[in-house]
C-alpha atoms as a PDB file:
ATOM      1  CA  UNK A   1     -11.302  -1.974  10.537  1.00  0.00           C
ATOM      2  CA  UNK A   2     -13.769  -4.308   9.233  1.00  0.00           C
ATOM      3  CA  UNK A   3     -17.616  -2.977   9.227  1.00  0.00           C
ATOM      4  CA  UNK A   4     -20.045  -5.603   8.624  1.00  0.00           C
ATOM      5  CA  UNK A   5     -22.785  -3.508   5.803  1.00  0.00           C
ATOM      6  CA  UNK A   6     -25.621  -6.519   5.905  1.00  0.00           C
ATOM      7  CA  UNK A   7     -25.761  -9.824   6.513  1.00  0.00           C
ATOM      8  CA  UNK A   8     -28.691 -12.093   5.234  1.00  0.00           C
ATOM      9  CA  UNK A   9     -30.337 -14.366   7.410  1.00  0.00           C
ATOM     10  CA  UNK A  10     -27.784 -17.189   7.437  1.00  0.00           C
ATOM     11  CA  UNK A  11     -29.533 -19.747   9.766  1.00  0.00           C
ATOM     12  CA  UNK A  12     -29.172 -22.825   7.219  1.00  0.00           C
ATOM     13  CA  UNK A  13     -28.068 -25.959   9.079  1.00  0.00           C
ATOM     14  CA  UNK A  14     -25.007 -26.426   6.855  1.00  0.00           C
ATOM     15  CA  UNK A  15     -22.538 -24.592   5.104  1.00  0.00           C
ATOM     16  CA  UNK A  16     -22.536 -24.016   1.326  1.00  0.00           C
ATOM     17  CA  UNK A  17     -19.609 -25.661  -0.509  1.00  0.00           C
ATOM     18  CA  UNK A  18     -18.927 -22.593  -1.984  1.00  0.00           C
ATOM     19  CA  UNK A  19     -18.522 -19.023  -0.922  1.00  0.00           C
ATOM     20  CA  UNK A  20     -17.841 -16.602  -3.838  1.00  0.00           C
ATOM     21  CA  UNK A  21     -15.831 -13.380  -2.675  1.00  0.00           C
ATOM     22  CA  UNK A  22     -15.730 -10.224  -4.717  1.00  0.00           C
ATOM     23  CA  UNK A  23     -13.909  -7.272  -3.068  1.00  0.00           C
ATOM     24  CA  UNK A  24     -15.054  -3.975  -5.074  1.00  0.00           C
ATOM     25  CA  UNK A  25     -14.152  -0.764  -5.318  1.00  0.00           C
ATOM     26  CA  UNK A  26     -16.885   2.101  -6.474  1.00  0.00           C
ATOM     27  CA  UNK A  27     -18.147   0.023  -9.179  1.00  0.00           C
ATOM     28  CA  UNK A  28     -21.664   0.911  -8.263  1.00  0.00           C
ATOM     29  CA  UNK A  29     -22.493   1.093 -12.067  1.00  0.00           C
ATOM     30  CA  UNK A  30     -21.610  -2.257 -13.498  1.00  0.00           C
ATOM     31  CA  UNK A  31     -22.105  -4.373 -10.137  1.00  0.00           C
ATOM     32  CA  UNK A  32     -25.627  -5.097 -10.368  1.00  0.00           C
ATOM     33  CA  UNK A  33     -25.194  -7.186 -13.858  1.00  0.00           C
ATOM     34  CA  UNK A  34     -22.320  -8.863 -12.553  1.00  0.00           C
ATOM     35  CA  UNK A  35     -24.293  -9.748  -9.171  1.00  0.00           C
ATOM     36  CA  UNK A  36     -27.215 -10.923 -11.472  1.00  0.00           C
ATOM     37  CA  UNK A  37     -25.483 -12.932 -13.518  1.00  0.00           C
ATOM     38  CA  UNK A  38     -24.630 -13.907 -10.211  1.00  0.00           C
ATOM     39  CA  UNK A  39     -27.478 -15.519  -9.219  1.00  0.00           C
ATOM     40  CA  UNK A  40     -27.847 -18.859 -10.482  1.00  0.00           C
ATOM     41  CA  UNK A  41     -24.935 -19.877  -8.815  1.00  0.00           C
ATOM     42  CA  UNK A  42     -27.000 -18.376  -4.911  1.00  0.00           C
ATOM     43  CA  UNK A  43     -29.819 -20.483  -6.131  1.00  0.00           C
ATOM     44  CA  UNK A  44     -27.687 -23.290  -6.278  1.00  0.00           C
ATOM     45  CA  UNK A  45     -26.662 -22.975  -2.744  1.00  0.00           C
ATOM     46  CA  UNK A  46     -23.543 -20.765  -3.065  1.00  0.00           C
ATOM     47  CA  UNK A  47     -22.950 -17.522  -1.195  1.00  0.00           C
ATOM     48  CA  UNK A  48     -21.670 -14.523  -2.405  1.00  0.00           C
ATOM     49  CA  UNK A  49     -19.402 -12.262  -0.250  1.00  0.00           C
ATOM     50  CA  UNK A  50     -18.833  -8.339  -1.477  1.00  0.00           C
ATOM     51  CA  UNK A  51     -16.132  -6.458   0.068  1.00  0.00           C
ATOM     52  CA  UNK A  52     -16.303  -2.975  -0.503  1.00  0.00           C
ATOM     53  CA  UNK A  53     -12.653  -0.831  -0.373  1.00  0.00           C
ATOM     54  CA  UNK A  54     -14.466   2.249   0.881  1.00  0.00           C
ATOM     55  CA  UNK A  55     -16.135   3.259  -2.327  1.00  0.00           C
ATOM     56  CA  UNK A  56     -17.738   6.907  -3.267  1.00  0.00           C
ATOM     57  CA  UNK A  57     -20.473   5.800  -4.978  1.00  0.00           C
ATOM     58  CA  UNK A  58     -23.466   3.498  -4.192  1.00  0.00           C
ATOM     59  CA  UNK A  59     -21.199   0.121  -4.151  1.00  0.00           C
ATOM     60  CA  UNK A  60     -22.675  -1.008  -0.469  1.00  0.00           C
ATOM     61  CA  UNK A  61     -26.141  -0.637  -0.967  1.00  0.00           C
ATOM     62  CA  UNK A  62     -26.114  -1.771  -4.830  1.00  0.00           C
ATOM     63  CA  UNK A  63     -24.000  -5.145  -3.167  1.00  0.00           C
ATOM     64  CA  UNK A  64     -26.670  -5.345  -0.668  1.00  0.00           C
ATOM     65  CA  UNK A  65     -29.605  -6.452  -3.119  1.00  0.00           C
ATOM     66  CA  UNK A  66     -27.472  -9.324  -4.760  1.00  0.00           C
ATOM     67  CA  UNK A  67     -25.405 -10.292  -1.737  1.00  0.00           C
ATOM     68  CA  UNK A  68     -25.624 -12.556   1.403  1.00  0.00           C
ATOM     69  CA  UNK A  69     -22.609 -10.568   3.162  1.00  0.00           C
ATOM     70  CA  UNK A  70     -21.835  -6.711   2.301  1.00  0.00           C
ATOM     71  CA  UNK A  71     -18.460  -5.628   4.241  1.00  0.00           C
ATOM     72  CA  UNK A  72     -16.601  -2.377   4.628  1.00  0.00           C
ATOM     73  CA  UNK A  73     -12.615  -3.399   4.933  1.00  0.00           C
ATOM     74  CA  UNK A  74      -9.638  -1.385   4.602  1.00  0.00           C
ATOM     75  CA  UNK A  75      -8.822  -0.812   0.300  1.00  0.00           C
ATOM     76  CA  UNK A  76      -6.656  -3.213  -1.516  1.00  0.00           C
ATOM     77  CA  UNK A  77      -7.711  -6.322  -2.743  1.00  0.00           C
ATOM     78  CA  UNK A  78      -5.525  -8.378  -0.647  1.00  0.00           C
ATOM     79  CA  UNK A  79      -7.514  -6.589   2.635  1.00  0.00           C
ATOM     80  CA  UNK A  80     -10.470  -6.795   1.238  1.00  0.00           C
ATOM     81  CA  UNK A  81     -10.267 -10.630   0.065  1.00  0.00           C
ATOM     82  CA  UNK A  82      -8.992 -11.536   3.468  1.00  0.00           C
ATOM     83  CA  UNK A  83     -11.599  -9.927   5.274  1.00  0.00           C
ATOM     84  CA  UNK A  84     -14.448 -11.686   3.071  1.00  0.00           C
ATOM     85  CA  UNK A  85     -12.757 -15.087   3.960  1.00  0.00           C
ATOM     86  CA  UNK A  86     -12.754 -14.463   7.254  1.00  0.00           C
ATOM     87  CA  UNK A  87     -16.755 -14.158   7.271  1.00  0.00           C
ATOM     88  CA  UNK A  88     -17.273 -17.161   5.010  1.00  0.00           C
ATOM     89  CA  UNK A  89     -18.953 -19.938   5.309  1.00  0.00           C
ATOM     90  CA  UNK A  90     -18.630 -21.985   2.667  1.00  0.00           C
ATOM     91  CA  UNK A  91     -16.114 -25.171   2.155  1.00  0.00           C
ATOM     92  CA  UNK A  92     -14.291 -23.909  -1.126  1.00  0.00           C
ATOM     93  CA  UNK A  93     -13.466 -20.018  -1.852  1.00  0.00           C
ATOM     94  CA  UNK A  94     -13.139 -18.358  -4.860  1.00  0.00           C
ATOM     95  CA  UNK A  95     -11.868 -14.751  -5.256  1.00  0.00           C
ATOM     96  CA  UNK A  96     -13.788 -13.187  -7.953  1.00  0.00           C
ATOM     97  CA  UNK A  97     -13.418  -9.876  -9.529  1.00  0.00           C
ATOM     98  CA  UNK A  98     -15.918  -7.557  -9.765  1.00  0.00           C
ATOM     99  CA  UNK A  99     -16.450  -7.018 -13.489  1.00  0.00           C
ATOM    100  CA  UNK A 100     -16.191 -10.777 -14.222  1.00  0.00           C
ATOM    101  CA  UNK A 101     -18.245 -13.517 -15.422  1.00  0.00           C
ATOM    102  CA  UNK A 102     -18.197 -17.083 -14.445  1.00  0.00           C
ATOM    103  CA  UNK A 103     -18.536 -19.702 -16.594  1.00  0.00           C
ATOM    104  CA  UNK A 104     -21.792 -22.348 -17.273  1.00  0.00           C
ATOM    105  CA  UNK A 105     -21.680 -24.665 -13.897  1.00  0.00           C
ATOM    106  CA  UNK A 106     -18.693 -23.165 -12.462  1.00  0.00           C
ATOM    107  CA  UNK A 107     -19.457 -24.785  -8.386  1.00  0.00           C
ATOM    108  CA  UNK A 108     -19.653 -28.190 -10.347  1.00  0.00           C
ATOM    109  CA  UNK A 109     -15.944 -27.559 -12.139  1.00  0.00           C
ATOM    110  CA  UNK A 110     -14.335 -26.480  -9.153  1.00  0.00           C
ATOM    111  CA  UNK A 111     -15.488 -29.011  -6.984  1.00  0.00           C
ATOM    112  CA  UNK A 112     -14.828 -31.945  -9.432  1.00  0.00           C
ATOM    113  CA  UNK A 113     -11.522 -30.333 -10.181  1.00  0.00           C
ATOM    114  CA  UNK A 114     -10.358 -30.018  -6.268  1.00  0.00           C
ATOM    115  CA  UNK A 115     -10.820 -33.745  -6.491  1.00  0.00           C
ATOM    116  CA  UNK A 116      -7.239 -34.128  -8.146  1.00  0.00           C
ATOM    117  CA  UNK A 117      -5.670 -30.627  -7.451  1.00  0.00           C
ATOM    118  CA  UNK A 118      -5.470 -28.767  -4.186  1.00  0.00           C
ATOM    119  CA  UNK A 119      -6.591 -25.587  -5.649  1.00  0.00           C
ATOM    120  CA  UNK A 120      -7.053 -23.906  -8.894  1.00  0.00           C
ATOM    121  CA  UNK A 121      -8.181 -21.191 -11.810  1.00  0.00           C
ATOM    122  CA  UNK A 122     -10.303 -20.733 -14.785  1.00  0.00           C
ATOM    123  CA  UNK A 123      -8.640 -19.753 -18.210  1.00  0.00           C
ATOM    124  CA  UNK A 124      -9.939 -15.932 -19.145  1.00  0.00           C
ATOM    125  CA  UNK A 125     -11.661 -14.351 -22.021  1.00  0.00           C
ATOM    126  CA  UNK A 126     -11.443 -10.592 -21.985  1.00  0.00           C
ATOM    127  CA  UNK A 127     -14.616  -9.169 -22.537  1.00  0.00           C
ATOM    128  CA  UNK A 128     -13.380  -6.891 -26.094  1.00  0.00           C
ATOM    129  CA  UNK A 129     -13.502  -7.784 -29.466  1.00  0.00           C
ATOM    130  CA  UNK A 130      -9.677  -6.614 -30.978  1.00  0.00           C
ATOM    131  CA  UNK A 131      -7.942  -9.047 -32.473  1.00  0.00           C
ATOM    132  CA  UNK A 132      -4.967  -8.615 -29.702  1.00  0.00           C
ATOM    133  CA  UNK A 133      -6.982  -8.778 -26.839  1.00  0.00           C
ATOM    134  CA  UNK A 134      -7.460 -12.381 -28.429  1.00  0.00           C
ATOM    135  CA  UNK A 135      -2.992 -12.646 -28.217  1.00  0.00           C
ATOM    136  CA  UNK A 136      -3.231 -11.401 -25.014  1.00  0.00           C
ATOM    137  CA  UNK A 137      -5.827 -13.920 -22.606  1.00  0.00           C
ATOM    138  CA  UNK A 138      -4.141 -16.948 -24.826  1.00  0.00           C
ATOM    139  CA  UNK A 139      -0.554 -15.190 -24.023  1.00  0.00           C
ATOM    140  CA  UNK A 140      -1.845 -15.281 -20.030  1.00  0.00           C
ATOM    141  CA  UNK A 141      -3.425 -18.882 -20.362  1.00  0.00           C
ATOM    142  CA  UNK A 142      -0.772 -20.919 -21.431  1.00  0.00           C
ATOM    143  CA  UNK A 143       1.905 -18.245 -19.247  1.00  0.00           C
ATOM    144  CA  UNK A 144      -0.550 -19.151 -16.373  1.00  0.00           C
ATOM    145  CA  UNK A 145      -0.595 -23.243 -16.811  1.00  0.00           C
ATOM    146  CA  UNK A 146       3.186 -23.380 -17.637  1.00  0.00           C
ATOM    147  CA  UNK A 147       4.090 -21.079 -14.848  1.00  0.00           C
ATOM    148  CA  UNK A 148       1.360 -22.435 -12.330  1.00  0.00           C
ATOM    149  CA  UNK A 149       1.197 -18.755 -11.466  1.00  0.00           C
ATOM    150  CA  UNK A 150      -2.636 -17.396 -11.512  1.00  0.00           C
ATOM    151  CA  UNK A 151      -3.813 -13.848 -11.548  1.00  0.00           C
ATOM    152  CA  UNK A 152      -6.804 -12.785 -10.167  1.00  0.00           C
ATOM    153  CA  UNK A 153      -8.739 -11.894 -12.729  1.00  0.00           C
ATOM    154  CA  UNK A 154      -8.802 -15.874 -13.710  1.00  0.00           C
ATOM    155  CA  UNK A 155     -10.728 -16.801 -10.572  1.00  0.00           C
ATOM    156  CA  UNK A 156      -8.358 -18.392  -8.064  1.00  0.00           C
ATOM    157  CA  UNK A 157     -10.384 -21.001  -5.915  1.00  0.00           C
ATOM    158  CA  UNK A 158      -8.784 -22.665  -2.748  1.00  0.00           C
ATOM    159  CA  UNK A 159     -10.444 -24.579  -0.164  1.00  0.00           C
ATOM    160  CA  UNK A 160     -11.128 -22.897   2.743  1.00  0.00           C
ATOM    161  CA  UNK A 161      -8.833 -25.023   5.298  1.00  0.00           C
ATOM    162  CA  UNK A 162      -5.849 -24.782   2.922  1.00  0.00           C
ATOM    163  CA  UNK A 163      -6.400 -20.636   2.358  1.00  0.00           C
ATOM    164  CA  UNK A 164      -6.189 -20.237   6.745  1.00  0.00           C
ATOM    165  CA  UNK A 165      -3.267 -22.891   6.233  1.00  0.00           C
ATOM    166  CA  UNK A 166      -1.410 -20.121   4.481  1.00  0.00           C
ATOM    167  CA  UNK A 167      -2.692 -17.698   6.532  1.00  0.00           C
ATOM    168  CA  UNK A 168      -4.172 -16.172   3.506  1.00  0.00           C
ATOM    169  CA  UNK A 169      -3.413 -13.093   0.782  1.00  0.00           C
ATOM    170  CA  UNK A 170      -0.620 -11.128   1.911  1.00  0.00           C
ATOM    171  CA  UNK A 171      -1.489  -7.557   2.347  1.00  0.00           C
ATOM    172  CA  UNK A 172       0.773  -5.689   0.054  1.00  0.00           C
ATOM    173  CA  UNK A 173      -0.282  -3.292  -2.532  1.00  0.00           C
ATOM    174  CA  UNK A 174      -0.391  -5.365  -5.660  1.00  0.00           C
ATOM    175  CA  UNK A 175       0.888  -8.836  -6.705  1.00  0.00           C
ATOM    176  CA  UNK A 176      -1.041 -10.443  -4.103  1.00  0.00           C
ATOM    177  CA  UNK A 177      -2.188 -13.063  -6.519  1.00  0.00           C
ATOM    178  CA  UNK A 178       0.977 -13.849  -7.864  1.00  0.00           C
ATOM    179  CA  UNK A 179       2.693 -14.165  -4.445  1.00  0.00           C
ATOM    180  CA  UNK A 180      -0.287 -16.369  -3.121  1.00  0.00           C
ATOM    181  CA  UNK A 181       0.035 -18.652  -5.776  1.00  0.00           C
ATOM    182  CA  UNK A 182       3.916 -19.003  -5.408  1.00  0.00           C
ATOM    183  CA  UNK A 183       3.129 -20.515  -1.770  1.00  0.00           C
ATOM    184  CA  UNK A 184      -0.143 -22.399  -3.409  1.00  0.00           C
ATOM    185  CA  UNK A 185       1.904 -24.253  -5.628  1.00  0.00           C
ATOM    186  CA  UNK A 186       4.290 -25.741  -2.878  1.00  0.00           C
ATOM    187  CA  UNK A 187       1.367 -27.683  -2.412  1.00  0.00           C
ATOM    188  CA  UNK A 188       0.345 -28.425  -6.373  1.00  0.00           C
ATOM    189  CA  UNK A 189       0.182 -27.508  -9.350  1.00  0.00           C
ATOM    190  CA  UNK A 190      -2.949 -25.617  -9.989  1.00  0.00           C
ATOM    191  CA  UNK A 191      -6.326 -26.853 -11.783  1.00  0.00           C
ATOM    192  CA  UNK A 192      -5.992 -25.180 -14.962  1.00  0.00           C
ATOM    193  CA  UNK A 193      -9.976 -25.227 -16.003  1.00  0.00           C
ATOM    194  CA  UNK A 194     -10.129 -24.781 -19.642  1.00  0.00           C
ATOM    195  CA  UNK A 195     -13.846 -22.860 -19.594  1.00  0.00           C
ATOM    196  CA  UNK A 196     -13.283 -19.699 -19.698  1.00  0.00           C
ATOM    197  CA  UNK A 197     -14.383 -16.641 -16.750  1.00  0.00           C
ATOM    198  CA  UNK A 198     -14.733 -13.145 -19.057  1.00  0.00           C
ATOM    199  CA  UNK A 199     -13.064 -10.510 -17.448  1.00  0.00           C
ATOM    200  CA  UNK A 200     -13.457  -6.800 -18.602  1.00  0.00           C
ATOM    201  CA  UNK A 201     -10.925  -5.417 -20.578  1.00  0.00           C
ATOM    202  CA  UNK A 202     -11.932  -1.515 -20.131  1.00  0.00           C
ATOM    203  CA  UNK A 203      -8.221  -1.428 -18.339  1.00  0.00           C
ATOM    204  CA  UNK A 204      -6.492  -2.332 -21.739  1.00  0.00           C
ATOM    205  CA  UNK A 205      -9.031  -0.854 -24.280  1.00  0.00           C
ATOM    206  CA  UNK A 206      -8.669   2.571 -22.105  1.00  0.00           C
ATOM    207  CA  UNK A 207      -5.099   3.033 -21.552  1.00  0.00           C
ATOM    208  CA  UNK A 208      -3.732   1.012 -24.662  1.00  0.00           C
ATOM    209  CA  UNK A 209      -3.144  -2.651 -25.346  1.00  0.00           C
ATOM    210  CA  UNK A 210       0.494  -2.621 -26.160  1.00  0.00           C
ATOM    211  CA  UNK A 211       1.057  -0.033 -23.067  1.00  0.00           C
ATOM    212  CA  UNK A 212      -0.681  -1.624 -20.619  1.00  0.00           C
ATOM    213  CA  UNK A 213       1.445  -5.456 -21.958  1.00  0.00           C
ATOM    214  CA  UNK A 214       4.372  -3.221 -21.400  1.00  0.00           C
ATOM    215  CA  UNK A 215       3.252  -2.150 -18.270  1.00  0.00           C
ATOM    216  CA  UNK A 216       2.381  -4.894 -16.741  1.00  0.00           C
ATOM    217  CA  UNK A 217       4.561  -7.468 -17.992  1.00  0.00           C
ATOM    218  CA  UNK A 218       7.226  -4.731 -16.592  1.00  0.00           C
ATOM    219  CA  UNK A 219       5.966  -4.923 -13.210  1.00  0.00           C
ATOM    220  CA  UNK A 220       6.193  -8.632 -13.084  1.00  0.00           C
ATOM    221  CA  UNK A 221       8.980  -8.777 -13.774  1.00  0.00           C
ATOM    222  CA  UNK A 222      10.916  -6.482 -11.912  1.00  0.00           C
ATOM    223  CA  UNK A 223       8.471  -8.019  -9.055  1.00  0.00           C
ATOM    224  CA  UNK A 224       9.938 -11.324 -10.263  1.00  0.00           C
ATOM    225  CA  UNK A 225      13.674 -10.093  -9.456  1.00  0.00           C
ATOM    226  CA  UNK A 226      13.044  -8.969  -6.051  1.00  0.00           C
ATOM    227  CA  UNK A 227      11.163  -5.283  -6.280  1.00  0.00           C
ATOM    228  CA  UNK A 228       8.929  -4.906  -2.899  1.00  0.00           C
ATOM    229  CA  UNK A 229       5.098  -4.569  -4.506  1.00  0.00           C
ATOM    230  CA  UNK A 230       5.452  -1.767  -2.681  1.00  0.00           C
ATOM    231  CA  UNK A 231       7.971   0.133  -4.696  1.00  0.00           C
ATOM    232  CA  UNK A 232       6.182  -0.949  -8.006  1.00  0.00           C
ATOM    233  CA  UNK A 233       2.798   0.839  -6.490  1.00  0.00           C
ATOM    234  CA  UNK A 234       3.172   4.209  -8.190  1.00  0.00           C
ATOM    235  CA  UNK A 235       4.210   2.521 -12.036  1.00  0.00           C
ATOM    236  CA  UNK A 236       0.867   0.590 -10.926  1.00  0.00           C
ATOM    237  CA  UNK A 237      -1.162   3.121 -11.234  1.00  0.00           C
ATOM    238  CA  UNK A 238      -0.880   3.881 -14.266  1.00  0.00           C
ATOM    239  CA  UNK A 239      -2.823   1.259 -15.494  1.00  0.00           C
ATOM    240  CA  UNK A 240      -5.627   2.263 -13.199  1.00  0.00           C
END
């Protein structure tokens, strides 16, 4: 069941063009720089949509200083994306994670870049310093614009008709990106935007680099040759 937390005063004649959506999941700690950083983009006319999983810690109320829209929705990204589209507003959404940071003028690159593709991502930095972390977002990059398979954590933006088109994320477990972007790219190839969102790499610097390659690139894979995401759940995990 979806809960609405808090709700600014939206009583602006017209919609924003773009309605950033961040589901989260106790992440109380490092939300409010992320929301800050935020910022610019909700002086710029944007709104910002968090979707909390059912967190343990302070995630609502930290979301509710930085946010126009706090929801409570059933955990799992795919749920918790799908329920912050469903409240938007805006004419373009983009599915943010919650330890990432957009680019300089990111409203301005999406909309000039949904004037020649139907939808789109950002190439990703992760936020470390090791040498192979450097391998590894060039690795996803140029996997991602061959492919024209995003991931999440690279910022997928879709306009908002097209997204209820496809009836939006489906609400498995994991790979919800990957299997979005499958039916996205029956319609086009995606925007692949050359700045770069930073994404946190605490999942790779905590559980290993070369395990959590293995790990993953495993569970694509297998996901790849016809595993339901929700028999790969439990090797998921792991990385968590």
């Amino acid at each position: 069941m979806i809960h609405v937390v808090y709700m600014k005063n939206l009583s602006m004649p017209t919609s924003p063009h773009l309605s950033i959506i961040i589901p989260a999941m106790n992440e109380a700690h490092s939300l409010v720089f992320y929301l800050r950083l935020l910022q610019r983009y909700r002086h710029a006319g944007c709104e910002i949509i968090v979707v909390d999983g059912g967190s343990q810690d302070a995630t609502p109320r930290v979301a509710r200083q930085w946010a126009d829209v706090v929801l409570n929705a059933p955990r799992g990204r795919a749920q918790q994306m799908n329920a912050g589209a469903r409240v938007a507003r805006g004419e373009v959404l983009l599915f943010l994670h919650a330890d990432s940071q957009l680019p300089p003028h990111a409203e301005r690159l999406i909309i000039q870049a949904l004037h020649t593709h139907v939808w789109g991502r950002f190439n990703v930095r992760l936020s470390g310093s090791a040498k192979l972390l450097r391998v590894v977002e060039t690795l996803m990059n140029l996997r991602s614009c061959v492919t024209g398979i995003a991931t999440g954590d690279q910022g997928i933006f879709v306009p908002r008709h097209l997204f209820q088109r496809l009836g939006g994320f489906a609400e498995q477990p994991l790979m919800e990106d990957i299997e979005f972007s499958r039916r996205l790219r029956r319609y086009g190839r995606p925007a692949c935007l050359r700045q770069r969102l930073i994404t946190s790499s605490r999942r790779w610097e905590q559980q290993g680099i070369l395990r959590t390659i293995w790990l993953m690139w495993r569970l694509r894979w297998l996901y790849f040759w016809g595993y339901a995401a929700k028999d790969l759940k439990r090797d998921y995990s792991d990385l968590r």
